[in-house]
Protein backbone atom coordinates (compact mmCIF):
# COMPACT_ATOMS: atom_id res chain seq x y z
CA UNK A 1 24.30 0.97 22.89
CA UNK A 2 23.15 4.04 20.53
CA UNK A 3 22.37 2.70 17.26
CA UNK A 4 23.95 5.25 14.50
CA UNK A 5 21.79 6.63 12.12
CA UNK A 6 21.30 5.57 8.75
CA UNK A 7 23.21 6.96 5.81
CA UNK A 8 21.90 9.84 3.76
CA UNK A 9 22.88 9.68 0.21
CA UNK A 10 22.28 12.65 -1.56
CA UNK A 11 21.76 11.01 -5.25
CA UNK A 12 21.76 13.56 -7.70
CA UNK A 13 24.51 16.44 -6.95
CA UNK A 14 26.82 18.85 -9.34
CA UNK A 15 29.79 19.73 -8.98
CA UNK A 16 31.52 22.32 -11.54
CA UNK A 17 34.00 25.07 -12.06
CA UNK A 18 33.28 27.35 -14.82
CA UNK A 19 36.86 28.44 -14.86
CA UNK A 20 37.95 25.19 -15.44
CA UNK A 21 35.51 23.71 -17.98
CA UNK A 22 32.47 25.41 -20.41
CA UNK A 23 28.85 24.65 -19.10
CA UNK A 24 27.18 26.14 -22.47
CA UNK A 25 23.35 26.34 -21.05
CA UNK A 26 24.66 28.11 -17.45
CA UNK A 27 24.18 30.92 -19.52
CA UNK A 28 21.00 31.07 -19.41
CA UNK A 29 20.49 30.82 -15.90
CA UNK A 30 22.61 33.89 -13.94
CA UNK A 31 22.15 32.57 -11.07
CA UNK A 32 24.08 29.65 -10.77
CA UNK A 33 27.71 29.75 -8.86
CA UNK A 34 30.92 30.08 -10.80
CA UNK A 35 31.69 27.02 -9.16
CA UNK A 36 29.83 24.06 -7.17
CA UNK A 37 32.92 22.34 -5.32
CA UNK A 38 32.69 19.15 -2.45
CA UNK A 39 33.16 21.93 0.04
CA UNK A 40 29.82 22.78 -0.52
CA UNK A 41 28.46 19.31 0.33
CA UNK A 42 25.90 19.61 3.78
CA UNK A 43 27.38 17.61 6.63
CA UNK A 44 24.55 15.71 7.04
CA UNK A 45 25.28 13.96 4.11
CA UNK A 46 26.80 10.66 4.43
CA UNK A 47 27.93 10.68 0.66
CA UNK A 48 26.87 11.51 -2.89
CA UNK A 49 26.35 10.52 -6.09
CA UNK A 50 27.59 13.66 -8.90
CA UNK A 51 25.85 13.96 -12.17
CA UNK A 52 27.12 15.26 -14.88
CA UNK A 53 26.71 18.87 -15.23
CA UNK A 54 26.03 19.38 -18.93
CA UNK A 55 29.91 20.38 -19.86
CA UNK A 56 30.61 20.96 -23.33
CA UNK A 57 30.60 17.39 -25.31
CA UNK A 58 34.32 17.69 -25.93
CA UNK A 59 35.19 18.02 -22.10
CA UNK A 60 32.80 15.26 -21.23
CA UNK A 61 36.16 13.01 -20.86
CA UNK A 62 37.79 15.71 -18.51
CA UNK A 63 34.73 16.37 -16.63
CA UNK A 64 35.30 12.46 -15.62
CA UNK A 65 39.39 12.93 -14.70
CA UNK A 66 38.16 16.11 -12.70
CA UNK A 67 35.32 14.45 -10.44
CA UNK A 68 37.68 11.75 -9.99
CA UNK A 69 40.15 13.93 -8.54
CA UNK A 70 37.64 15.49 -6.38
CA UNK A 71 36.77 11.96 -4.84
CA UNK A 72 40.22 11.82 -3.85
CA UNK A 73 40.30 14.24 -1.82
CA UNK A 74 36.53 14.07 -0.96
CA UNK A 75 35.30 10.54 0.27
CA UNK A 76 32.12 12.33 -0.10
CA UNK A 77 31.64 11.94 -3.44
CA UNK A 78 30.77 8.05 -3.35
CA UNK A 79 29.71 7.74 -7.26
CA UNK A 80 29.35 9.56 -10.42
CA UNK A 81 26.95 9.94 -13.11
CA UNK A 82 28.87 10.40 -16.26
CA UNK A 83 27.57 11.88 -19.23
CA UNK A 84 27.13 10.08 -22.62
CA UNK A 85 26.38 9.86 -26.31
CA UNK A 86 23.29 7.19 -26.54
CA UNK A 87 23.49 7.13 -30.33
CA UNK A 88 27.49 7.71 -30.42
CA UNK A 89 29.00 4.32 -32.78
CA UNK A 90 31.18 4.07 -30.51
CA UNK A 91 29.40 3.99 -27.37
CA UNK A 92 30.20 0.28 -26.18
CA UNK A 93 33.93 1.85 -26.47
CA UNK A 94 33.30 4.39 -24.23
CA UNK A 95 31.39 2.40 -21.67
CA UNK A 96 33.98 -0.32 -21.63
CA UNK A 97 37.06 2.75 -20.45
CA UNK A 98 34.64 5.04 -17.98
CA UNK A 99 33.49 0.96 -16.19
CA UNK A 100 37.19 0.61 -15.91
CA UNK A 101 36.65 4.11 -13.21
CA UNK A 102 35.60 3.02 -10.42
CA UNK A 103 34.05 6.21 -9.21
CA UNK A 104 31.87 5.66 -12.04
CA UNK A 105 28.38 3.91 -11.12
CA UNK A 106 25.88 4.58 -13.95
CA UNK A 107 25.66 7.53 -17.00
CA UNK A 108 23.40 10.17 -18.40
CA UNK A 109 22.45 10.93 -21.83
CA UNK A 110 20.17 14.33 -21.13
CA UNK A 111 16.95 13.43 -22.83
CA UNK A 112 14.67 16.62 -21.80
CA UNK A 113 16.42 18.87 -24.56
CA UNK A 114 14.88 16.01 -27.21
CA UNK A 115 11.36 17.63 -29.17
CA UNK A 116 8.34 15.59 -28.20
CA UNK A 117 8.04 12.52 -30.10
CA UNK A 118 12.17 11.49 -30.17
CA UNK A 119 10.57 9.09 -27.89
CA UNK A 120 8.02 7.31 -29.91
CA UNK A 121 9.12 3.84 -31.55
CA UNK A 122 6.28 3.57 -33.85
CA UNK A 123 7.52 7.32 -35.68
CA UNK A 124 10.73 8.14 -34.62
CA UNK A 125 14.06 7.68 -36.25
CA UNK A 126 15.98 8.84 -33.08
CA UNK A 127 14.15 6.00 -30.51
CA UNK A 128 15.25 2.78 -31.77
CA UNK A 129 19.05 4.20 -31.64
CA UNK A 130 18.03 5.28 -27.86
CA UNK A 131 16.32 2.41 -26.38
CA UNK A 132 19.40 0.00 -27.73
CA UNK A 133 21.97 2.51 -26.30
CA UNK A 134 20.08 2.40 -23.22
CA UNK A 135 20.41 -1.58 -23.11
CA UNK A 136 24.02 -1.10 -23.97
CA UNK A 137 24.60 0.63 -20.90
CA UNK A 138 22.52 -1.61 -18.68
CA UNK A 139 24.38 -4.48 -20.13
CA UNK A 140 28.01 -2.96 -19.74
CA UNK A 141 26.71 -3.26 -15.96
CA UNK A 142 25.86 0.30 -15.46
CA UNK A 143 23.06 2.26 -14.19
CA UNK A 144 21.19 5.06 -16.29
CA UNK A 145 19.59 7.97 -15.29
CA UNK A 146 16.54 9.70 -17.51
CA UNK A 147 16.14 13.23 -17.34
CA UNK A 148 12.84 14.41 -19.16
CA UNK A 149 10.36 16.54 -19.64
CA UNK A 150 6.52 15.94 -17.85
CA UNK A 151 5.73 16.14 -21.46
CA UNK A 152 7.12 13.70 -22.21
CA UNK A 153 6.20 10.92 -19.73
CA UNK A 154 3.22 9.73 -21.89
CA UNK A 155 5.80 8.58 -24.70
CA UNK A 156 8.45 7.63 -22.56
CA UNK A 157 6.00 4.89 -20.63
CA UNK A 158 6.18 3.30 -24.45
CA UNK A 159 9.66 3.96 -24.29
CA UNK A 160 10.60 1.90 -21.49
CA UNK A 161 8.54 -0.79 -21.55
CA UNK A 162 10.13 -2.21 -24.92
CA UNK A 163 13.15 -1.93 -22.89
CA UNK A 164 11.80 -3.47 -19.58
CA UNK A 165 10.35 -6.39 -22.01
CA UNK A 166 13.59 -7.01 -24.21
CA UNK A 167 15.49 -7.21 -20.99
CA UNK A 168 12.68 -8.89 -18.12
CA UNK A 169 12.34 -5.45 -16.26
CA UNK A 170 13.11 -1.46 -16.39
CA UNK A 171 16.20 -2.48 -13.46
CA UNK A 172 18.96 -0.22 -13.40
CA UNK A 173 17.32 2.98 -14.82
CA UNK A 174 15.99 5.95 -12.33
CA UNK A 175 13.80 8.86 -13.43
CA UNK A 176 15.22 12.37 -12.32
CA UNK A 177 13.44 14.66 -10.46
CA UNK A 178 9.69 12.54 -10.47
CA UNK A 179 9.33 13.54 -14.28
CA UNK A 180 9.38 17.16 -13.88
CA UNK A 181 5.56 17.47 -13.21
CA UNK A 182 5.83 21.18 -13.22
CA UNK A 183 3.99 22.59 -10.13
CA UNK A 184 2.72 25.95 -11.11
CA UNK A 185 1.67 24.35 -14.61
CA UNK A 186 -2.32 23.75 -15.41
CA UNK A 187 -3.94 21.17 -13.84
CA UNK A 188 -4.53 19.09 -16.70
CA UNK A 189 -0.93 18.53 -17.09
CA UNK A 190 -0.58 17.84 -13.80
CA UNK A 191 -3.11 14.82 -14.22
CA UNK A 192 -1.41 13.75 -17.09
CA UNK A 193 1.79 13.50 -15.47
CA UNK A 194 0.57 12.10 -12.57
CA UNK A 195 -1.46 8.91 -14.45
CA UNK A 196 2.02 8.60 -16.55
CA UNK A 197 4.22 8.23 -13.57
CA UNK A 198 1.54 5.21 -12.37
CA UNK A 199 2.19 3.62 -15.72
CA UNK A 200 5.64 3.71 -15.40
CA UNK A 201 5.67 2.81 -11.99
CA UNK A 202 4.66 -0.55 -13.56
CA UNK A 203 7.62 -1.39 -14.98
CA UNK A 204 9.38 -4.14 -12.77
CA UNK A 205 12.92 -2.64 -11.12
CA UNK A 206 12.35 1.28 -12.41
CA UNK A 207 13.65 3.45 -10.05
CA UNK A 208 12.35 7.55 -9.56
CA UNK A 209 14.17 10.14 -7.36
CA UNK A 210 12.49 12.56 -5.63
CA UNK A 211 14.61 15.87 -6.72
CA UNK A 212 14.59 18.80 -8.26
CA UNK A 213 10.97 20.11 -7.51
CA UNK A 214 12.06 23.89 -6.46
CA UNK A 215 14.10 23.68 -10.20
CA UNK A 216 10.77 23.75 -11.38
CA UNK A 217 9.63 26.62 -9.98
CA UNK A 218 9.86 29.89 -11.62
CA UNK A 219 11.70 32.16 -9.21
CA UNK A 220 12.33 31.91 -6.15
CA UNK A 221 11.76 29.35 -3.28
CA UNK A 222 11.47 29.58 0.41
CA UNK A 223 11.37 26.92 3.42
CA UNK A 224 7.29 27.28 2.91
CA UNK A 225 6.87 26.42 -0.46
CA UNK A 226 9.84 24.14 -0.30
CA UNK A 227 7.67 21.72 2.29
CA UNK A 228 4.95 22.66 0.73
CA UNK A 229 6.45 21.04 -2.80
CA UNK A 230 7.52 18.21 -0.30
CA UNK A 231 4.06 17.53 1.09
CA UNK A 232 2.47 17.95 -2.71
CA UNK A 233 4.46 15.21 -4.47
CA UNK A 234 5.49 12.43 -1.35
CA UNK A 235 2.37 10.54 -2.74
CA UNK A 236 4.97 9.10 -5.43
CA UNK A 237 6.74 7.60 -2.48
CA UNK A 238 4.07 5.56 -2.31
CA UNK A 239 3.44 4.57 -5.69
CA UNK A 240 6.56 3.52 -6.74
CA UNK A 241 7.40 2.54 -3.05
CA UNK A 242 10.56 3.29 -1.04
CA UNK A 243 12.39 0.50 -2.02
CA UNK A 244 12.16 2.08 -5.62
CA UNK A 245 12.90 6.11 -4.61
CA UNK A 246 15.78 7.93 -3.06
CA UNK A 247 16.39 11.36 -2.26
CA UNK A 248 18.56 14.34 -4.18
CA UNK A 249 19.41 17.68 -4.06
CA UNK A 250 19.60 18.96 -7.45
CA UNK A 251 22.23 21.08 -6.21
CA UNK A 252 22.55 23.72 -6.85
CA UNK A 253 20.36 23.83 -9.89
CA UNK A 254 17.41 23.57 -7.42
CA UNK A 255 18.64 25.46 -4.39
CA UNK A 256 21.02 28.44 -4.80
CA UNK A 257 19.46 29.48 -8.34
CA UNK A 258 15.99 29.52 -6.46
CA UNK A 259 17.24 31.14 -3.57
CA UNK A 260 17.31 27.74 -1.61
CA UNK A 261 20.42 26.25 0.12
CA UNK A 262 20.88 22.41 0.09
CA UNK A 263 20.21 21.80 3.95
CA UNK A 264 17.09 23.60 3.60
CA UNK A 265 15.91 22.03 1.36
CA UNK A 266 17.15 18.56 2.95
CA UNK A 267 15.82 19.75 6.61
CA UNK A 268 12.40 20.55 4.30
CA UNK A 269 12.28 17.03 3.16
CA UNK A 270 13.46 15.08 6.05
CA UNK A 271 10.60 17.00 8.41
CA UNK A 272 7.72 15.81 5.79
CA UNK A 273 9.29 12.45 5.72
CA UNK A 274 8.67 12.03 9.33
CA UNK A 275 5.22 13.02 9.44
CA UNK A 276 4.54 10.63 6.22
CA UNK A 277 6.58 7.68 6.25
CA UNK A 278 7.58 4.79 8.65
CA UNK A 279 11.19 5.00 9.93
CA UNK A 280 12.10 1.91 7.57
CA UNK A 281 10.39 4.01 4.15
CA UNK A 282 12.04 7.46 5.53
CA UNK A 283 15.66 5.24 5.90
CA UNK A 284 15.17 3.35 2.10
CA UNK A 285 14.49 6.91 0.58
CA UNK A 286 17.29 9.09 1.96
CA UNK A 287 19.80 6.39 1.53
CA UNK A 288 18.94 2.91 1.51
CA UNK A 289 17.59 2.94 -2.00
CA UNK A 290 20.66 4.69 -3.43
CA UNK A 291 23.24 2.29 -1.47
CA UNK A 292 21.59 -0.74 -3.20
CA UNK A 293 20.81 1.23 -6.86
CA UNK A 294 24.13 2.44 -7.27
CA UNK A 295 26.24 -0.32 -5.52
CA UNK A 296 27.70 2.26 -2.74
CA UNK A 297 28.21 -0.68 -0.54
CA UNK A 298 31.67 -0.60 -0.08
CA UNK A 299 31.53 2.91 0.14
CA UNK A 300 28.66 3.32 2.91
């Protein structure tokens, strides 16, 4: 009997058409698509979890009815990641009508465009208003996903572990893309980032996905470099664990703007998987993890 191969869940994908709805900061990146559709999607991928794409805050709603009517035709798309308003009055509102969708597994309220400090508790107006919506959303039974800055890891470790204490552990919320540690960057940052992502890989039940390294390149990417980022940051796997990181794209944020196309960059990671990690780690980070994070059960 062949035993078929585990799942790959690609956990952080966009989708978009720029003819349909306004992505205002695409502008400043010429060379994304006009358009990132399911077609797209690798066939190695078992499914995928969409996250919001940054469309204007008054088409956040039909960003939602869109994706949904992608997954319809799709049965790719297993989830989505919808976007949010963490200090919006009427957030529990709007969590209560997007859990009745049930394409919709967790949100996103885009933190990285914050200044330093937002994060703070001690000093900031903004972070008591964030760490509560943040516990809304956990609460309401759905997942959240924090996009930041490497900056801004030191603060966030603060951040999270008032919310990890007020609710017995950081369960339900993923960091995107390792914390942006900025590759090319000074080494100093890089050691700052990389003692911040220890601390917060602390915190019972946080969850990290290994994505969008080649978006933080400046230029282009090719299969080299794109192990080569593989093989420079799969030490994370180990401190936060498999059971605790799964595998995305980015794309194609990190891929086509960088020259890159998804299966490259999936063939790129899967090949320094093998070399790195048992066949139980390698199956928990390209799908297992996600399945379990996300509730894709029924879907898998």
């Amino acid at each position: 009997m062949i035993t078929p191969a585990p799942p790959v869940v690609d956990t952080h994908l966009h989708l978009w058409d720029r003819s349909r709805l306004d992505y205002p900061w695409m502008t400043e990146i010429p060379q994304l698509p006009q358009t990132s559709l399911p077609e797209d999607i690798p066939s190695s991928t078992s499914g995928a979890v969409v996250i919001e794409a940054g469309a204007a805050k008054d088409q956040t709603t039909a960003e939602v009815e869109w994706l949904a009517e992608m997954s319809d035709r799709f049965p790719t798309i297993w989830g989505l990641v919808a976007a949010v308003d963490l200090t919006d009055s009427h957030l529990s509102e709007m969590l209560a009508k997007l859990g009745e969708n049930p394409l919709v597994v967790g949100v996103r309220d885009n933190l990285e465009g914050r200044p330093l400090g937002d994060l703070e508790l001690a000093s900031s107006l903004a972070a008591p208003l964030l760490r509560d919506g943040i516990i809304t959303v956990l609460d309401a039974g759905l997942t959240f996903d924090i996009c930041v800055r490497g900056g801004q890891l030191p603060e966030l470790t603060g951040f999270l572990d008032a919310i990890a204490s007020a609710r017995g552990s950081a369960a339900g919320i993923v960091i995107d893309h390792l914390g942006k540690p900025m590759p090319d960057g000074p080494i100093s940052d890089r050691k700052v980032w990389a003692q911040s992502m220890r601390d917060l890989a602390s915190l019972p039940g946080l969850h990290v996905k290994f994505s969008g390294l080649p978006g933080q390149i400046t230029g282009p990417v090719d299969v080299a470099r794109a192990h080569e980022l593989v093989r420079d940051f799969i030490e994370m796997i180990e401190v936060f664990g498999a059971q605790r990181t799964m595998l995305g794209t980015d794309h194609p944020v990190s891929t086509l703007a960088h020259g890159l196309t998804a299966p490259e960059w999936m063939n790129a990671v899967n090949s320094e998987f093998r070399k790195r990690l048992t066949a139980d780690e390698a199956a928990a980070v390209t799908g297992g993890t996600a399945i379990e994070f996300y509730g894709l059960g029924n879907r898998s």
